[in-house]
N, C-alpha and C. Protein backbone atom coordinates (compact mmCIF):
# COMPACT_ATOMS: atom_id res chain seq x y z
N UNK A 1 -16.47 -1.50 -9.94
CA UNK A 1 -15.80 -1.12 -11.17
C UNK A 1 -14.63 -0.18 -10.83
N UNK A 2 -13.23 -0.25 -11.34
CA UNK A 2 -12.39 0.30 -11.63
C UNK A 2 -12.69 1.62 -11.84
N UNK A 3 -12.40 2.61 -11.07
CA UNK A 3 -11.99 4.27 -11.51
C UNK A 3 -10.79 4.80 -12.04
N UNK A 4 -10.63 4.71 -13.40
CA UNK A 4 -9.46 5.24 -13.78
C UNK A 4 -8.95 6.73 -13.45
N UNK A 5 -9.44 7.16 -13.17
CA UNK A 5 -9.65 8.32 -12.45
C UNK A 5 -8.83 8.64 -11.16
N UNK A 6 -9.10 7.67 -9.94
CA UNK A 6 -8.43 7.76 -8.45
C UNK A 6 -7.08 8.50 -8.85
N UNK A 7 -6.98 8.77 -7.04
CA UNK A 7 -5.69 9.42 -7.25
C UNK A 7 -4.32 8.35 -7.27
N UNK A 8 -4.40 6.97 -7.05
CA UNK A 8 -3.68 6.35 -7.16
C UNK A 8 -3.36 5.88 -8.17
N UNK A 9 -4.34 5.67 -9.02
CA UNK A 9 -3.95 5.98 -10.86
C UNK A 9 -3.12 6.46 -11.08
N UNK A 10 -3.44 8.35 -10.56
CA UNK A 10 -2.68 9.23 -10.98
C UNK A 10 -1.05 9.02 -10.57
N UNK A 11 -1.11 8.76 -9.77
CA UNK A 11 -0.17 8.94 -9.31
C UNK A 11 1.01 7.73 -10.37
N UNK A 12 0.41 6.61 -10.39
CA UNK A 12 0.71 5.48 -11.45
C UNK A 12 1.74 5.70 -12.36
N UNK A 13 0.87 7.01 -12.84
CA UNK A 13 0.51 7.57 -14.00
C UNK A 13 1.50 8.88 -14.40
N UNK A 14 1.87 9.19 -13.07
CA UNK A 14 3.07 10.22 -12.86
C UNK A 14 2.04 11.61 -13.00
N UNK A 15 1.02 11.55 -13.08
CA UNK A 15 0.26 12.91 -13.52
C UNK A 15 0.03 13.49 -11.88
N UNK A 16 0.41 12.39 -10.79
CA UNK A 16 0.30 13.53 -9.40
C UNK A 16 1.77 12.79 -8.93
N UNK A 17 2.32 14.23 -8.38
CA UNK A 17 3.73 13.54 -7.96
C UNK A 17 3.80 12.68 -6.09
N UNK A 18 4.83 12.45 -6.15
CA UNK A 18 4.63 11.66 -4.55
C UNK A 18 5.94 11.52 -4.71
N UNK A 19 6.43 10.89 -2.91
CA UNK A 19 7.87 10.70 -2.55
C UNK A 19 7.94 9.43 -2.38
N UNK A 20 8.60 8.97 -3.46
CA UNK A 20 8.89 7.37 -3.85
C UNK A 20 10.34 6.67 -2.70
N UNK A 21 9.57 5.59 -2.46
CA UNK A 21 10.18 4.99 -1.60
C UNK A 21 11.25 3.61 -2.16
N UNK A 22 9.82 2.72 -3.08
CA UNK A 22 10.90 2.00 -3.95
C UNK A 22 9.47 1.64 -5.10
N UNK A 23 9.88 1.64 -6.51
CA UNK A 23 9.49 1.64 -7.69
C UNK A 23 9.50 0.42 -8.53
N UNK A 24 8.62 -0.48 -8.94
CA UNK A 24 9.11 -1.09 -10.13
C UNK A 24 8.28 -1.38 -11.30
N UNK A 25 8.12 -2.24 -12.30
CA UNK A 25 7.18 -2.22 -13.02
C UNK A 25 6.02 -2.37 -12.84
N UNK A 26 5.57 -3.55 -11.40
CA UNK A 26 4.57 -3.52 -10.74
C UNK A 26 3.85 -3.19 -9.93
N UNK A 27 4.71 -2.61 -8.74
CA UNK A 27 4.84 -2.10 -7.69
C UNK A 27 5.27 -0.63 -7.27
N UNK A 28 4.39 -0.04 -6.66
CA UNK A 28 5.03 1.15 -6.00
C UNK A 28 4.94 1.68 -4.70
N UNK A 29 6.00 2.39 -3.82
CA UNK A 29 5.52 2.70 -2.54
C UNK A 29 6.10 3.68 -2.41
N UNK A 30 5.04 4.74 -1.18
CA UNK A 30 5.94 6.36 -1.26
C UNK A 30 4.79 6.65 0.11
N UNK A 31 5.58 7.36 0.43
CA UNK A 31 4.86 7.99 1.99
C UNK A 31 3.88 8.80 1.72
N UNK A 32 3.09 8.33 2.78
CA UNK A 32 1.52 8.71 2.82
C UNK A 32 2.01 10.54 3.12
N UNK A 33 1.11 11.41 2.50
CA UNK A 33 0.52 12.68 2.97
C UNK A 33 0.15 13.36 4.38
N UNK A 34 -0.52 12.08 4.61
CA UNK A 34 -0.92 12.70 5.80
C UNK A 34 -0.36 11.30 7.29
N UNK A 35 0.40 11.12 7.34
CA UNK A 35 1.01 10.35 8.25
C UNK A 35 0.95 10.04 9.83
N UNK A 36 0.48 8.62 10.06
CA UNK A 36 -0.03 8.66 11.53
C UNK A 36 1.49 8.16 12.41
N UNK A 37 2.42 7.78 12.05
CA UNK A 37 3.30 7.33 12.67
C UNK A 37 4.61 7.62 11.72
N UNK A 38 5.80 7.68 12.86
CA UNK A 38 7.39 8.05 12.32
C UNK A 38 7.65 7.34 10.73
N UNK A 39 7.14 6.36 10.25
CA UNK A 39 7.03 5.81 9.28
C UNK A 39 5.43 5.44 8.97
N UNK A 40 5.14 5.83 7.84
CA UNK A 40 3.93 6.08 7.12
C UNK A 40 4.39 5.66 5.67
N UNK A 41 3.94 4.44 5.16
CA UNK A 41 4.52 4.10 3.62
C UNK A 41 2.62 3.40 3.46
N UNK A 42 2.69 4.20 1.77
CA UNK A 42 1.94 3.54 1.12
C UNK A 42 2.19 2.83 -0.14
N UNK A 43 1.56 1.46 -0.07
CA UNK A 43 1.98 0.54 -1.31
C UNK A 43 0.55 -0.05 -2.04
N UNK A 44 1.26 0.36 -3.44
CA UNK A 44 0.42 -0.29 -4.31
C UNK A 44 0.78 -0.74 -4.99
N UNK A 45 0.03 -2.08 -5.63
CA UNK A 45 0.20 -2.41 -7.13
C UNK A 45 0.06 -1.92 -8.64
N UNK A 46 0.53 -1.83 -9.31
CA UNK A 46 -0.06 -1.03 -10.32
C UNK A 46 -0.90 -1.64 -11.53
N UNK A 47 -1.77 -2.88 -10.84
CA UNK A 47 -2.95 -3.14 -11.95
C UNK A 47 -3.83 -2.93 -10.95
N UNK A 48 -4.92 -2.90 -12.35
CA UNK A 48 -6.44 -2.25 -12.07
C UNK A 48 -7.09 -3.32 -11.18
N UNK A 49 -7.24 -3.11 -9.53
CA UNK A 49 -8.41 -3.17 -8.33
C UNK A 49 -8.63 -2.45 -7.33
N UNK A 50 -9.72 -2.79 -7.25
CA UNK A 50 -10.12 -1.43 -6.08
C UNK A 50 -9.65 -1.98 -4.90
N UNK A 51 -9.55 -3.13 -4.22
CA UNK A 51 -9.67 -3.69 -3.00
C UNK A 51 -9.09 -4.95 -2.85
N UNK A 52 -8.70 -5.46 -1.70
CA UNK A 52 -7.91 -6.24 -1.43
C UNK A 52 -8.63 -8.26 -1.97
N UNK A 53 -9.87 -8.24 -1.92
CA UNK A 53 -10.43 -9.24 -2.55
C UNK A 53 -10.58 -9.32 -4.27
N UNK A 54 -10.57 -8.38 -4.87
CA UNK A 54 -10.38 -8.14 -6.53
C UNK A 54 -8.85 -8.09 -6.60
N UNK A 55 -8.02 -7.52 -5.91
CA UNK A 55 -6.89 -7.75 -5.97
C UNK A 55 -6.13 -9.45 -6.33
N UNK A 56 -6.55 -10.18 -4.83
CA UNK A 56 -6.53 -11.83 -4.66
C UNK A 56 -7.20 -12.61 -5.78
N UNK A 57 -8.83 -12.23 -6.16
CA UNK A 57 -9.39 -12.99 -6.82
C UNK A 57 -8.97 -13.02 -8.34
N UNK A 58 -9.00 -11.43 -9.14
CA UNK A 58 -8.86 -11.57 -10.20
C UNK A 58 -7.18 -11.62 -11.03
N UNK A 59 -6.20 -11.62 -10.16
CA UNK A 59 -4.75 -11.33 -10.47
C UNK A 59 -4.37 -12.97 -10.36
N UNK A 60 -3.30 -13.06 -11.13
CA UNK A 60 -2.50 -14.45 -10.75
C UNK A 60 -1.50 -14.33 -9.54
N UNK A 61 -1.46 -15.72 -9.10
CA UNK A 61 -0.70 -15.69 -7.51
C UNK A 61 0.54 -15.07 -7.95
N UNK A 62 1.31 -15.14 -8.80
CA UNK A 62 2.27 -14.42 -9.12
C UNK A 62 2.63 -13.03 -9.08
N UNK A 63 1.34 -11.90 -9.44
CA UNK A 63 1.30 -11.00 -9.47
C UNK A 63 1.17 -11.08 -7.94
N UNK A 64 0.61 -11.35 -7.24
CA UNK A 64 -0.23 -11.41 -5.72
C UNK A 64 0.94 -11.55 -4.71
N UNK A 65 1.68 -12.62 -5.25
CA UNK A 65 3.04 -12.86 -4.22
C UNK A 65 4.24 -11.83 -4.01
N UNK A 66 4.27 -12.08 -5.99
CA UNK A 66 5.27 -10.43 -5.91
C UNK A 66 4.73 -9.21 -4.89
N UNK A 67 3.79 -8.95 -5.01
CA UNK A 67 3.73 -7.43 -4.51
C UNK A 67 3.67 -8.04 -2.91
N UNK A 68 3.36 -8.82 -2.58
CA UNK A 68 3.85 -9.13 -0.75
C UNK A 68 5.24 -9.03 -0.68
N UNK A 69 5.90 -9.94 -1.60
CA UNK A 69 7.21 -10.20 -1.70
C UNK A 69 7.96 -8.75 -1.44
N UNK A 70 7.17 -7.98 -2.14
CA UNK A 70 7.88 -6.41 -2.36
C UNK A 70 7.39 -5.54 -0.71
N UNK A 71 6.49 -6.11 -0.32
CA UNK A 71 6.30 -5.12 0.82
C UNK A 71 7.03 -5.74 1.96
N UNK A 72 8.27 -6.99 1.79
CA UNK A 72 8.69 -7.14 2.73
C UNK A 72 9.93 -6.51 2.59
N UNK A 73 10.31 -6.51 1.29
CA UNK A 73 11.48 -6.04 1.03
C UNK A 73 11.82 -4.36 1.36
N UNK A 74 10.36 -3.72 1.61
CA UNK A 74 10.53 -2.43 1.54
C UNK A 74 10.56 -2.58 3.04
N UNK A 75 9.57 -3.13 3.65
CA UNK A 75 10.10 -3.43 5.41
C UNK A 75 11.40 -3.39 5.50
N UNK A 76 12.02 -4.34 5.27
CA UNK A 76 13.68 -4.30 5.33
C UNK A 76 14.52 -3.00 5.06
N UNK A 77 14.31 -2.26 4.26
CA UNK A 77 14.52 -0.96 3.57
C UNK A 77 14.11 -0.25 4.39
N UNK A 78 12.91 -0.23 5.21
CA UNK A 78 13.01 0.97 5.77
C UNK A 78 13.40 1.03 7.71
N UNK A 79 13.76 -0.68 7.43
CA UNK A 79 15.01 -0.56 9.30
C UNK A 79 13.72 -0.93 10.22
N UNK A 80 12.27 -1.44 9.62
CA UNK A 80 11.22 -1.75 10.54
C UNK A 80 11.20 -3.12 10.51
N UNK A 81 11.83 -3.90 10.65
CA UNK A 81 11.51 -5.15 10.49
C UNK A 81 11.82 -6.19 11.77
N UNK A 82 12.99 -5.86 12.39
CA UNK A 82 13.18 -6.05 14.07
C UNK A 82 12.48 -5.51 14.40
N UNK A 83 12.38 -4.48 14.86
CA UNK A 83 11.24 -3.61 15.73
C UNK A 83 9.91 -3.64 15.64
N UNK A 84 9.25 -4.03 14.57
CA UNK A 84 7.96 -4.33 14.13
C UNK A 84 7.84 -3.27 13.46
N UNK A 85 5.99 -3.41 13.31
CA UNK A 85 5.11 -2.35 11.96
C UNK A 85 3.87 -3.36 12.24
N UNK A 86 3.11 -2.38 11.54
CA UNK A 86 2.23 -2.67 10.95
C UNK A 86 1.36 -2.55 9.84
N UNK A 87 0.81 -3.59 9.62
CA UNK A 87 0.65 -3.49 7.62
C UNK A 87 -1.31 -3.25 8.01
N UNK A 88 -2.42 -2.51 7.21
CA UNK A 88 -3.11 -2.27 7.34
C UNK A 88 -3.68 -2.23 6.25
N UNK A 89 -4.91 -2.53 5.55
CA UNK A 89 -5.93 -2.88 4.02
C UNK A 89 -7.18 -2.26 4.71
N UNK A 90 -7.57 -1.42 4.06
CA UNK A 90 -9.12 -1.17 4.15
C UNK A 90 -10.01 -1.18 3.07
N UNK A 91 -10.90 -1.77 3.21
CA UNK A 91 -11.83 -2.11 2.23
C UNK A 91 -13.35 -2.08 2.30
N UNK A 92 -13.89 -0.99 0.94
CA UNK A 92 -15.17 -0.65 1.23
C UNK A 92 -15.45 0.29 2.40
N UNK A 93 -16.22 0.96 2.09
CA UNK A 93 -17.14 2.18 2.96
C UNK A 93 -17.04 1.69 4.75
N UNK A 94 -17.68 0.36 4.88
CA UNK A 94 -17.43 0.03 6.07
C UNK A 94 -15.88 -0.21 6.90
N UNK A 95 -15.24 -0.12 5.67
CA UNK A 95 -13.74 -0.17 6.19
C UNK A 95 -12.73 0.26 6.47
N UNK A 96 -13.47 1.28 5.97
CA UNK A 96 -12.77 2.82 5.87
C UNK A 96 -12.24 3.44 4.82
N UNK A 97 -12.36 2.55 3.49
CA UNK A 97 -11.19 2.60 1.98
C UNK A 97 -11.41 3.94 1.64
N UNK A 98 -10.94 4.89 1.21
CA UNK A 98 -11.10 6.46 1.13
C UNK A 98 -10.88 6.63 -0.26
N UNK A 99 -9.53 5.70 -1.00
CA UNK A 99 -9.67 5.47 -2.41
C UNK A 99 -9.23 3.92 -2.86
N UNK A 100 -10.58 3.84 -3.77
CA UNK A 100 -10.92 2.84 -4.61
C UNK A 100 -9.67 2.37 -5.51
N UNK A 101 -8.84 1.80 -4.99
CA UNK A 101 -7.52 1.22 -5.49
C UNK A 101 -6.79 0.33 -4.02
N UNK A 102 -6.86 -1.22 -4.93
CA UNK A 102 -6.07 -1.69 -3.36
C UNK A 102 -4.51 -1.05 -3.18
N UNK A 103 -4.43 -0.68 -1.39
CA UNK A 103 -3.55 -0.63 -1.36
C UNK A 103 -3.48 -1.12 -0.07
N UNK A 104 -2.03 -1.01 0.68
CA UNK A 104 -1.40 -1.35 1.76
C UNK A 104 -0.72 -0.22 2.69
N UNK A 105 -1.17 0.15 3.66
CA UNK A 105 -0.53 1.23 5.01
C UNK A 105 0.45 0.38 5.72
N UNK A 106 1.65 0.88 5.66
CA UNK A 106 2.93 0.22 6.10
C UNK A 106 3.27 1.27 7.43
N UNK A 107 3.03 0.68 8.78
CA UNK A 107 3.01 1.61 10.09
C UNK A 107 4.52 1.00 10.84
N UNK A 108 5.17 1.97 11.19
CA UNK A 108 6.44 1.73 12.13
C UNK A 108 7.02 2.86 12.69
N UNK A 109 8.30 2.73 13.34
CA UNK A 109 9.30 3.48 13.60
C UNK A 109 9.05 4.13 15.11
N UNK A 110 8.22 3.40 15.63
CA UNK A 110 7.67 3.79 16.98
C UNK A 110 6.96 2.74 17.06
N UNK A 111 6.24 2.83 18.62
CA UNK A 111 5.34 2.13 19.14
C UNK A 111 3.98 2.36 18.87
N UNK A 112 3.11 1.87 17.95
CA UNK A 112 1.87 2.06 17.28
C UNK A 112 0.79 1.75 18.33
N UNK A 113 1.17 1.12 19.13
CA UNK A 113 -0.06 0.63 19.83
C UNK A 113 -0.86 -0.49 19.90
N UNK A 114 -1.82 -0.78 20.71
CA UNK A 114 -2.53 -2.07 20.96
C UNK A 114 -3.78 -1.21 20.56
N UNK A 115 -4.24 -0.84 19.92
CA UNK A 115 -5.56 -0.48 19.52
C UNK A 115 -6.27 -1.37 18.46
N UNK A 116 -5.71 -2.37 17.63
CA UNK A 116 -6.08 -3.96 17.53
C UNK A 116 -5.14 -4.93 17.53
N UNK A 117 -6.02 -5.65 17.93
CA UNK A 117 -5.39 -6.80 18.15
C UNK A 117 -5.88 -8.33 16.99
């Protein structure tokens, strides 16, 4: 079930502020807090799922495409797109998800590493 509550709500919601990267009616992305690499972007959608399978299952491909569509465009935007990145989903307790809202970890601007493959 949906927590209207999370901080990614809030944030939605404008009731917690963040450093917006690019904005639209559906979509939003703004750098993570606590950042593991020279570029650290977090993206979300802004309808109600917790995780990357409620995301896919209950949304239309439309909604689903757009917001890929949008995380390439912000790739491009942010000069990582020759050089690489990496895009990262965690989901559920075993996955590490910390908050219950799908989102997307956008990693670049350096060499991230072979730590998966």
């Amino acid at each position: 079930m949906y927590d209207n509550n999370n901080i990614f709500a809030k944030i939605i919601d404008g009731k917690i502020p963040c450093k917006k990267i690019y904005e639209d009616d559906d979509t939003l992305f703004f750098e993570d807090i606590n950042p593991v690499s020279k570029v650290h972007i977090l993206g979300i959608p802004k309808v109600k799922c917790v995780d990357f399978s409620d995301f896919v299952t209950n949304y239309s491909q439309d909604v689903v495409s757009n917001f890929f569509q949008k995380v390439d465009e912000v790739i491009v935007k942010l000069g990582i797109r020759e050089s690489g990145y990496r895009i990262i989903s965690n989901s559920g307790v075993d996955g590490g998800q910390e908050v219950p809202h799908f989102h997307i970890h956008i990693l670049g601007g350096e060499t991230i590493g072979a730590k998966i493959r």
